[in-house]
PDB file of N, CA and C in Angstrom:
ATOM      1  N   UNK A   1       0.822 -17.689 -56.328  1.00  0.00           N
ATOM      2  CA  UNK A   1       1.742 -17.561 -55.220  1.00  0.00           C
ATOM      3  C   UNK A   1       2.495 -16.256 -55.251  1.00  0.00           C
ATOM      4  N   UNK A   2       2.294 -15.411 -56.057  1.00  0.00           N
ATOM      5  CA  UNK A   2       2.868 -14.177 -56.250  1.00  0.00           C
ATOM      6  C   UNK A   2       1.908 -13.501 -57.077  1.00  0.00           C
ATOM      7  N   UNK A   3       1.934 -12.244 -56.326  1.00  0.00           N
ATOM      8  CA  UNK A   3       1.314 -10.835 -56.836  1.00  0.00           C
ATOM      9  C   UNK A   3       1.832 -10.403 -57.954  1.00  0.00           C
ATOM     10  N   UNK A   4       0.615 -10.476 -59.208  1.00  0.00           N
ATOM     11  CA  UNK A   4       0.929 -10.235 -60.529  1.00  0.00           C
ATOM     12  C   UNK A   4       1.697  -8.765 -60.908  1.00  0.00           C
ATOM     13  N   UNK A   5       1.385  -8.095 -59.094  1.00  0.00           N
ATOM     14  CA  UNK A   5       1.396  -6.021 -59.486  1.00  0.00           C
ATOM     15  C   UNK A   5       2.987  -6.019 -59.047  1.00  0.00           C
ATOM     16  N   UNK A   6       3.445  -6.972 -58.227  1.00  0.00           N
ATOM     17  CA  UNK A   6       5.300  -7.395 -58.051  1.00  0.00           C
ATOM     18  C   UNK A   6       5.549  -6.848 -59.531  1.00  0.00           C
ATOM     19  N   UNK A   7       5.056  -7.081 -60.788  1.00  0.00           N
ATOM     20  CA  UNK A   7       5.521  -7.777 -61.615  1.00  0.00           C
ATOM     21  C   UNK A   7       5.478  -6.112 -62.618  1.00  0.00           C
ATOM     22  N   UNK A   8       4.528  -5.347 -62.277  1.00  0.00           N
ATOM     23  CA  UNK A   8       3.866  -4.896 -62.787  1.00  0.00           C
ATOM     24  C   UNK A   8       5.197  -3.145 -63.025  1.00  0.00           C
ATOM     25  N   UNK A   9       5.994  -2.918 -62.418  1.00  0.00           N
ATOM     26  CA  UNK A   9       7.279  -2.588 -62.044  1.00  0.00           C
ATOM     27  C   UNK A   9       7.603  -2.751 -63.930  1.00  0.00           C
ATOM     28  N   UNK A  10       8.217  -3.901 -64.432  1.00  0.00           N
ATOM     29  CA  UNK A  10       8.736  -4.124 -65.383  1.00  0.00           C
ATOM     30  C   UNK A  10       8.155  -3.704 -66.632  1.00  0.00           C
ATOM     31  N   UNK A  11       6.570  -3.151 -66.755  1.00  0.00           N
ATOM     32  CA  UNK A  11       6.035  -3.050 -67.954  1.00  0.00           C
ATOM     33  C   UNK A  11       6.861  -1.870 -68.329  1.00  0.00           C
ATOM     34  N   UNK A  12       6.332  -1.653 -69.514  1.00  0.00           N
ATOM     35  CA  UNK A  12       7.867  -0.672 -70.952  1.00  0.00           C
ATOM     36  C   UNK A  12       9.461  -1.271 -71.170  1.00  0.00           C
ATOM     37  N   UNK A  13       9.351  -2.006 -70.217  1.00  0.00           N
ATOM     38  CA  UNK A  13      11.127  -2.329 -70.052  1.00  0.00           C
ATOM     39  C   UNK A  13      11.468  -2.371 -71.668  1.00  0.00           C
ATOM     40  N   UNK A  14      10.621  -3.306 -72.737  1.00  0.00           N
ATOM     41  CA  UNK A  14      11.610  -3.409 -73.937  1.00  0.00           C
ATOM     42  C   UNK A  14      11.443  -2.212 -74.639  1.00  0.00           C
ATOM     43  N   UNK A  15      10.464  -0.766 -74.554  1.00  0.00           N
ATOM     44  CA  UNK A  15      10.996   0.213 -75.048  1.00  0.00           C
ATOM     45  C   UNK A  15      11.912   0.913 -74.605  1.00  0.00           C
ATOM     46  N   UNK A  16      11.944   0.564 -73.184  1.00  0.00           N
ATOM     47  CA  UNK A  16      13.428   1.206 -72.721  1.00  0.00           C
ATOM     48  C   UNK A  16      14.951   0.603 -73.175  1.00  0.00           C
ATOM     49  N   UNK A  17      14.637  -0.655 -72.545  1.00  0.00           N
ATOM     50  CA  UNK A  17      15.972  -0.987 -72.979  1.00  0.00           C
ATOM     51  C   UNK A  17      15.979  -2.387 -74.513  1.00  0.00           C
ATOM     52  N   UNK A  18      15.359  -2.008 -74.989  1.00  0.00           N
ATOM     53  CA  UNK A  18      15.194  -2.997 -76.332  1.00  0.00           C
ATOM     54  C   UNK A  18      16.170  -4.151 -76.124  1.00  0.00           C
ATOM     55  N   UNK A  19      17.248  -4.164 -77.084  1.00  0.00           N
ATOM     56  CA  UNK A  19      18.037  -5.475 -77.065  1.00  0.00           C
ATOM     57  C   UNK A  19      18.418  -6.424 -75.682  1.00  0.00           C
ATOM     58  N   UNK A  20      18.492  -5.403 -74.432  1.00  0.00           N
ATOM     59  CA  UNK A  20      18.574  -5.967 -73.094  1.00  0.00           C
ATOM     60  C   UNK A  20      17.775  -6.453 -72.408  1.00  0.00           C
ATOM     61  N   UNK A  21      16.576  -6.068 -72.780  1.00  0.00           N
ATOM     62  CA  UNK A  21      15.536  -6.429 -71.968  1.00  0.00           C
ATOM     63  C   UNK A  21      15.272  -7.443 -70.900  1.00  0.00           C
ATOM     64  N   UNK A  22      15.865  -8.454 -71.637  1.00  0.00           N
ATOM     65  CA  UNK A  22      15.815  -9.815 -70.433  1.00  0.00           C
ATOM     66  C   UNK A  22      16.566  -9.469 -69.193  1.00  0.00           C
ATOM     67  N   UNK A  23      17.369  -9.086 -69.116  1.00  0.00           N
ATOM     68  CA  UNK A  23      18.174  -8.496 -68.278  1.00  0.00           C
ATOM     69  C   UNK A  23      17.823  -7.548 -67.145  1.00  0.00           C
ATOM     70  N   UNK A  24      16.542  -7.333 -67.914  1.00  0.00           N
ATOM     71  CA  UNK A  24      15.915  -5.973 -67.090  1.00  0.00           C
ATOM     72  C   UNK A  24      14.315  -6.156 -66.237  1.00  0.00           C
ATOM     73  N   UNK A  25      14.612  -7.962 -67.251  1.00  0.00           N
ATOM     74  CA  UNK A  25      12.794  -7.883 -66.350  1.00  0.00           C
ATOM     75  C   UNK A  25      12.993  -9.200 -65.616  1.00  0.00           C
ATOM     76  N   UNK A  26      11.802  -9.315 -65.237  1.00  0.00           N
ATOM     77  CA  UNK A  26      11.545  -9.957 -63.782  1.00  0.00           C
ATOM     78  C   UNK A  26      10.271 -10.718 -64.185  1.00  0.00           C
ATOM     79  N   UNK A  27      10.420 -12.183 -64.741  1.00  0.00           N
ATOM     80  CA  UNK A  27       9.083 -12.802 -65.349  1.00  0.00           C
ATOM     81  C   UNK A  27       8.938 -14.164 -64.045  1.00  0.00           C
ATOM     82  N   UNK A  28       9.882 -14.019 -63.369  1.00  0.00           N
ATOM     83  CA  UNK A  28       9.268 -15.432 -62.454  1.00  0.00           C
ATOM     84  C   UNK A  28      10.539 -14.604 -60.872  1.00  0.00           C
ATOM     85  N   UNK A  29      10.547 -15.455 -59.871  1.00  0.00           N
ATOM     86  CA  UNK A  29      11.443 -15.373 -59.259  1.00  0.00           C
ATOM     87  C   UNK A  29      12.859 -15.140 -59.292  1.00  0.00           C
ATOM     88  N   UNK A  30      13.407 -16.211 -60.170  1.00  0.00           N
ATOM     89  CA  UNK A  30      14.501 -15.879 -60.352  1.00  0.00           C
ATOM     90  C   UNK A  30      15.153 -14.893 -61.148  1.00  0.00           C
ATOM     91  N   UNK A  31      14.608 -14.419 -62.263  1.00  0.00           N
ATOM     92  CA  UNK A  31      14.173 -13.231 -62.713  1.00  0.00           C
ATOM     93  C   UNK A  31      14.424 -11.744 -61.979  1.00  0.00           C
ATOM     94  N   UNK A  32      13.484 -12.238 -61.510  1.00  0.00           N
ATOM     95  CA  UNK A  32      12.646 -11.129 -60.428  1.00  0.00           C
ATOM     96  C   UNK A  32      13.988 -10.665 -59.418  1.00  0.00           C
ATOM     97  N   UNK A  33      14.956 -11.262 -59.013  1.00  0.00           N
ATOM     98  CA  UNK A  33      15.955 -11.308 -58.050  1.00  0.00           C
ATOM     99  C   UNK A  33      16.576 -10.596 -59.375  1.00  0.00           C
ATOM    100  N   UNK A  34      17.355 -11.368 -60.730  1.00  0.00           N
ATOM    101  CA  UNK A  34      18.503 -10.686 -61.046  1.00  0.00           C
ATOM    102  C   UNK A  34      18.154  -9.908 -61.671  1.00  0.00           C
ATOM    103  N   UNK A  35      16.820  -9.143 -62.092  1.00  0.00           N
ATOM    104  CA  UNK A  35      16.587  -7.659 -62.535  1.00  0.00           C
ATOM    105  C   UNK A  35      16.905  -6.840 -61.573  1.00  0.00           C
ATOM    106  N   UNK A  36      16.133  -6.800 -60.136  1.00  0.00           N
ATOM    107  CA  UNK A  36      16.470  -5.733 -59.328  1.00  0.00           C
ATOM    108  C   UNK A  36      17.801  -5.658 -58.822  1.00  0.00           C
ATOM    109  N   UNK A  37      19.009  -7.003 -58.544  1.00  0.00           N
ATOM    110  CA  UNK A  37      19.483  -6.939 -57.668  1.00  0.00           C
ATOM    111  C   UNK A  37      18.865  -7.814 -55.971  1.00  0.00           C
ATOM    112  N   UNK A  38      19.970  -7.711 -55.271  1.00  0.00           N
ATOM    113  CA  UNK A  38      20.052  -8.820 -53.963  1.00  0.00           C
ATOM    114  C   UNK A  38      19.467  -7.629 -53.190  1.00  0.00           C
ATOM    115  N   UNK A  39      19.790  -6.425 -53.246  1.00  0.00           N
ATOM    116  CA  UNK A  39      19.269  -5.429 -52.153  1.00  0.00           C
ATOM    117  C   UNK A  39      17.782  -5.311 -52.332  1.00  0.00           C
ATOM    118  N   UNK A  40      17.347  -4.881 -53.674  1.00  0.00           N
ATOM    119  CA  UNK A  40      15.797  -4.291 -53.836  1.00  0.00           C
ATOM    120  C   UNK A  40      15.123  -5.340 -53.973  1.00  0.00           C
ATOM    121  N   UNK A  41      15.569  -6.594 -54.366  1.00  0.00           N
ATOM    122  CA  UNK A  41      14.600  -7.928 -54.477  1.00  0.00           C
ATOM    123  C   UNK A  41      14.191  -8.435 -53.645  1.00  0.00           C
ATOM    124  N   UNK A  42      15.386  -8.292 -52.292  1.00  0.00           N
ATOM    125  CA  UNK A  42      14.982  -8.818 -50.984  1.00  0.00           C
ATOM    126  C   UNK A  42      13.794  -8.085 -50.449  1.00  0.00           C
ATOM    127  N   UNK A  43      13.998  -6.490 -50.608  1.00  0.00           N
ATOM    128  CA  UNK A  43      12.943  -5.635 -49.766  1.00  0.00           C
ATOM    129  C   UNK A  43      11.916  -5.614 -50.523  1.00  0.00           C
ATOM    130  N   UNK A  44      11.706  -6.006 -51.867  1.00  0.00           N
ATOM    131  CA  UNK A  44      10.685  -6.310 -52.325  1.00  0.00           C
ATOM    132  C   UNK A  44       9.738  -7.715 -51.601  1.00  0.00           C
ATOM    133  N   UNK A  45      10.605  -8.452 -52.331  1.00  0.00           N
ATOM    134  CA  UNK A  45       9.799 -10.139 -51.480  1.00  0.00           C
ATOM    135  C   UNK A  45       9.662 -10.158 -50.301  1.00  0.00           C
ATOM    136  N   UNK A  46      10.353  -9.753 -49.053  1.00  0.00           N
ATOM    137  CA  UNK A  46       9.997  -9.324 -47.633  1.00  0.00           C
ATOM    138  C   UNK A  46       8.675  -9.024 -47.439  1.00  0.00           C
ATOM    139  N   UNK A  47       8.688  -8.179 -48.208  1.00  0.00           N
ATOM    140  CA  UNK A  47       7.222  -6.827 -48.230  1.00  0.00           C
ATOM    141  C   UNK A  47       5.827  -8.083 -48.787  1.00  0.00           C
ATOM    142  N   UNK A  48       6.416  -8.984 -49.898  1.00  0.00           N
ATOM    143  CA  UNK A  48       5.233  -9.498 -50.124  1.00  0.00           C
ATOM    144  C   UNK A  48       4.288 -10.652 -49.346  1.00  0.00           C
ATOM    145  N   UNK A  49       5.823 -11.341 -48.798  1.00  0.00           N
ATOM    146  CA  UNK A  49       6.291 -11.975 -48.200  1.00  0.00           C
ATOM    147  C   UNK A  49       5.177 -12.076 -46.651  1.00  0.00           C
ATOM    148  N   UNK A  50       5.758 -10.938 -46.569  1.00  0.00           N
ATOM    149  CA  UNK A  50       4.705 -10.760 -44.983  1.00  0.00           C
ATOM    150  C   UNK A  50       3.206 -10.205 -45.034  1.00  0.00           C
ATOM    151  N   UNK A  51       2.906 -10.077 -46.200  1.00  0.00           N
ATOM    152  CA  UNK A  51       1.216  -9.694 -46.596  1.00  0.00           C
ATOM    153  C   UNK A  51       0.450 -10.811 -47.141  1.00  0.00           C
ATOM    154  N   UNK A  52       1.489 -12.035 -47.293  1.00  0.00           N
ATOM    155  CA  UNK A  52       0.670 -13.002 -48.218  1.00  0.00           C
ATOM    156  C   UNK A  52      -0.163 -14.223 -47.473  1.00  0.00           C
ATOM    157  N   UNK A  53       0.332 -14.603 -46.342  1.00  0.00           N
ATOM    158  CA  UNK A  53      -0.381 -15.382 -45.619  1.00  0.00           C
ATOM    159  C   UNK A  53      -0.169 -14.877 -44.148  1.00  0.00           C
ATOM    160  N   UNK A  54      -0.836 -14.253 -43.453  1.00  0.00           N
ATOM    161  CA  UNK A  54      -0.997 -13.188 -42.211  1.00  0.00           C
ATOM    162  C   UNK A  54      -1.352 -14.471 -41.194  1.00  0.00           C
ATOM    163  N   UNK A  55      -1.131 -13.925 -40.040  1.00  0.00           N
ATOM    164  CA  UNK A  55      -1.612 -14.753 -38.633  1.00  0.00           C
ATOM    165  C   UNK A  55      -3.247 -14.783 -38.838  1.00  0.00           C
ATOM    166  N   UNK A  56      -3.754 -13.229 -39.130  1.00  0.00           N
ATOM    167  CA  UNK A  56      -5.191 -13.720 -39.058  1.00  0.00           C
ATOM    168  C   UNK A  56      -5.816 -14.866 -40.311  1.00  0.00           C
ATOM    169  N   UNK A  57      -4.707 -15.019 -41.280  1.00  0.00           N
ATOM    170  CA  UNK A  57      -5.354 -15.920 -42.223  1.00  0.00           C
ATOM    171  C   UNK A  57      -5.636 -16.935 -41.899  1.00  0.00           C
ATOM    172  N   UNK A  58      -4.223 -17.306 -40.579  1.00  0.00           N
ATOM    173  CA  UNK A  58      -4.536 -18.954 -40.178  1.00  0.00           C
ATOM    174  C   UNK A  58      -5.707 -18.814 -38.610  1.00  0.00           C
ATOM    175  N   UNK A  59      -5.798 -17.643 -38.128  1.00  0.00           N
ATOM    176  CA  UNK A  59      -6.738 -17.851 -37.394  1.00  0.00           C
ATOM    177  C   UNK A  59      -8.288 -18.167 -38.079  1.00  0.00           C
ATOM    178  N   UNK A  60      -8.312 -17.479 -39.085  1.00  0.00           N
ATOM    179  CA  UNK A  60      -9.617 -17.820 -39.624  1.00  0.00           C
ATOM    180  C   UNK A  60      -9.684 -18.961 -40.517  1.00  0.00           C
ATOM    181  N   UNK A  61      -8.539 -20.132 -41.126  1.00  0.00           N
ATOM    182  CA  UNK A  61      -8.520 -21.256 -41.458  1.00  0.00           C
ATOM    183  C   UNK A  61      -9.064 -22.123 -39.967  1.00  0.00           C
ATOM    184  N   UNK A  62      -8.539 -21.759 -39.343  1.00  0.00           N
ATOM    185  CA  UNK A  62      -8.470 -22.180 -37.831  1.00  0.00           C
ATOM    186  C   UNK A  62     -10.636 -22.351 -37.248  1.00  0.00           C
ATOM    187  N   UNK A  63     -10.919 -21.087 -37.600  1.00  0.00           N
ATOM    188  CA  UNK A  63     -11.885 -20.872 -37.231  1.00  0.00           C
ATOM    189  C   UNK A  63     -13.392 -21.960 -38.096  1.00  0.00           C
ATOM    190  N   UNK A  64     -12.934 -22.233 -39.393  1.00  0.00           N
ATOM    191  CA  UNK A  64     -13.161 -22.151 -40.285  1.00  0.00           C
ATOM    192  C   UNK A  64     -13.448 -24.034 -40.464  1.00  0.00           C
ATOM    193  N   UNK A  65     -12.102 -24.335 -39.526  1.00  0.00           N
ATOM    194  CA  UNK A  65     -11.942 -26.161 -39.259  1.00  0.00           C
ATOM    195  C   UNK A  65     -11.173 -26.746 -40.398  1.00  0.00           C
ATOM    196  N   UNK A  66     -10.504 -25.873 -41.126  1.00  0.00           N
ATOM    197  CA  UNK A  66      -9.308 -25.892 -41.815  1.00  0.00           C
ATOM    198  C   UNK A  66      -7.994 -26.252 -41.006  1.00  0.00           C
ATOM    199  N   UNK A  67      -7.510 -27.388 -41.260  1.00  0.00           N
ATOM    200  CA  UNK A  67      -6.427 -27.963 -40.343  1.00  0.00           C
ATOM    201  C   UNK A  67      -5.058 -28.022 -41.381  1.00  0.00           C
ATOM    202  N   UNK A  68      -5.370 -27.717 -42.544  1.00  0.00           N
ATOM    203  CA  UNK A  68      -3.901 -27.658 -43.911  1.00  0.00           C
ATOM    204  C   UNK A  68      -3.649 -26.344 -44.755  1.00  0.00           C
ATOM    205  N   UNK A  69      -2.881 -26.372 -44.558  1.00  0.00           N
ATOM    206  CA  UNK A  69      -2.122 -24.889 -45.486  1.00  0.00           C
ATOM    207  C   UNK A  69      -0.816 -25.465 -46.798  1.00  0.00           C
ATOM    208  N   UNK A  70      -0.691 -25.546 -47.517  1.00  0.00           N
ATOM    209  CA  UNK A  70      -0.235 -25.459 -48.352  1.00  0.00           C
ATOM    210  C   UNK A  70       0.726 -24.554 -48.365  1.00  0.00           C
ATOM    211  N   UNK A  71       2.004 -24.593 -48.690  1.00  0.00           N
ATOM    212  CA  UNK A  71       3.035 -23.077 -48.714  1.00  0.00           C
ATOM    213  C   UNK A  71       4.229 -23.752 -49.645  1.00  0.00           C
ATOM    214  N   UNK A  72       3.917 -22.578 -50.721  1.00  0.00           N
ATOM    215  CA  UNK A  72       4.725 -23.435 -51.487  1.00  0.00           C
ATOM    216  C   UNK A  72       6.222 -22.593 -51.766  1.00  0.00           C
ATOM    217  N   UNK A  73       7.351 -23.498 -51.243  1.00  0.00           N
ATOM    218  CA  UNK A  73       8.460 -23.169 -50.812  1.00  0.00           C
ATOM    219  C   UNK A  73       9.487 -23.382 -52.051  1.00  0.00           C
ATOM    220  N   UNK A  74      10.297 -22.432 -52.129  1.00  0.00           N
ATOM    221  CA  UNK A  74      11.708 -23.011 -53.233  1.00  0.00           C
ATOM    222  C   UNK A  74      12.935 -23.363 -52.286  1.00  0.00           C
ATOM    223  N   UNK A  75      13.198 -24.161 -53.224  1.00  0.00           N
ATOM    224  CA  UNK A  75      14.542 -25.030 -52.723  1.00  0.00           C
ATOM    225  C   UNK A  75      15.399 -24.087 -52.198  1.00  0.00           C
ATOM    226  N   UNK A  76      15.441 -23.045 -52.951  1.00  0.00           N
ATOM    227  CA  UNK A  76      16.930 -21.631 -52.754  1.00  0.00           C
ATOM    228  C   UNK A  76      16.253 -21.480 -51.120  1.00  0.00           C
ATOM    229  N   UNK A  77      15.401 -21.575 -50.420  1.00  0.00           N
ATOM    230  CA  UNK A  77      15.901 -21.390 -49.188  1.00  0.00           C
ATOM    231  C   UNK A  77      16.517 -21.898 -47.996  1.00  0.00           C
ATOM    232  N   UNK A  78      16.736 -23.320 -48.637  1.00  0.00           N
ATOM    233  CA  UNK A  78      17.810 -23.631 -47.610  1.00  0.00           C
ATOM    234  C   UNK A  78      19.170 -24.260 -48.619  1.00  0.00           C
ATOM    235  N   UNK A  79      19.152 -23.666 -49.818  1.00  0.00           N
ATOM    236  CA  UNK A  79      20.294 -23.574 -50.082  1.00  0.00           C
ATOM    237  C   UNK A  79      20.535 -22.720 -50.917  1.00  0.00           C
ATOM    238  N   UNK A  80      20.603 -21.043 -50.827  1.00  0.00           N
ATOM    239  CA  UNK A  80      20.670 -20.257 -51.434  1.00  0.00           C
ATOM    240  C   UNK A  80      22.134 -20.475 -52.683  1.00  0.00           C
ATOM    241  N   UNK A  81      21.661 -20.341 -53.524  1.00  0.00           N
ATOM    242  CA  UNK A  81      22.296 -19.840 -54.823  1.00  0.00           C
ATOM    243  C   UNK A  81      21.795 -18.565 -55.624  1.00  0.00           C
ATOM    244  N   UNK A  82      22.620 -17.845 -55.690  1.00  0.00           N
ATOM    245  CA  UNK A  82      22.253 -16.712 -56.886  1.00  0.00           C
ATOM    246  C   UNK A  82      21.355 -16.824 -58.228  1.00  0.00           C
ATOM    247  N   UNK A  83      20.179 -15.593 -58.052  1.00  0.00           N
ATOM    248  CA  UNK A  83      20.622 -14.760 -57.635  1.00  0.00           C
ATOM    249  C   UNK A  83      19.374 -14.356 -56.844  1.00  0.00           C
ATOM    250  N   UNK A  84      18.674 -15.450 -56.106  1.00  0.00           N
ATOM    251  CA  UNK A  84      17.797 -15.995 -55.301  1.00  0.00           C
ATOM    252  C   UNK A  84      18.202 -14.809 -53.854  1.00  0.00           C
ATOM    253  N   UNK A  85      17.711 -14.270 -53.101  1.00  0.00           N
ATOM    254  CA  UNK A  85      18.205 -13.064 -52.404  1.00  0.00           C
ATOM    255  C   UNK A  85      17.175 -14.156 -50.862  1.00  0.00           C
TER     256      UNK A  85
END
């Protein structure tokens, strides 16, 4: 459900920042939000966000006689808590 290369941003982090590291990386979602921040996490996930399941995907499920999609949703969006963006 997420692009492994999202992720891919964080490699060296513990030679950079050794003892902090956790702090600095991004191993799942929530993560992923409080490494970058609410500004760059959002325009990150936006970005992935809108490449991951396209109109033409469901036209060609569509085409295809595929009538179910699966989308797998976190709770933080209809009740955002930090540091969930």
């Amino acid at each position: 459900w997420i692009t492994p290369s999202l992720f891919y941003q964080f490699l060296g982090a513990p030679e950079r920042y050794k003892d902090e590291t956790p702090q600095h990386v991004g191993m799942d979602t929530y993560t992923f939000c409080e490494a970058l921040g609410p500004l760059e996490g959002n325009k990150q996930l936006r970005r992935h966000w809108s490449t991951w399941v396209t109109e033409q995907d469901i036209r060609e499920l569509y085409m295809a006689n595929i009538d179910s999609l699966r989308v797998p949703v976190g709770d933080w969006m209809w009740r955002p808590d930090g540091p969930y963006v």
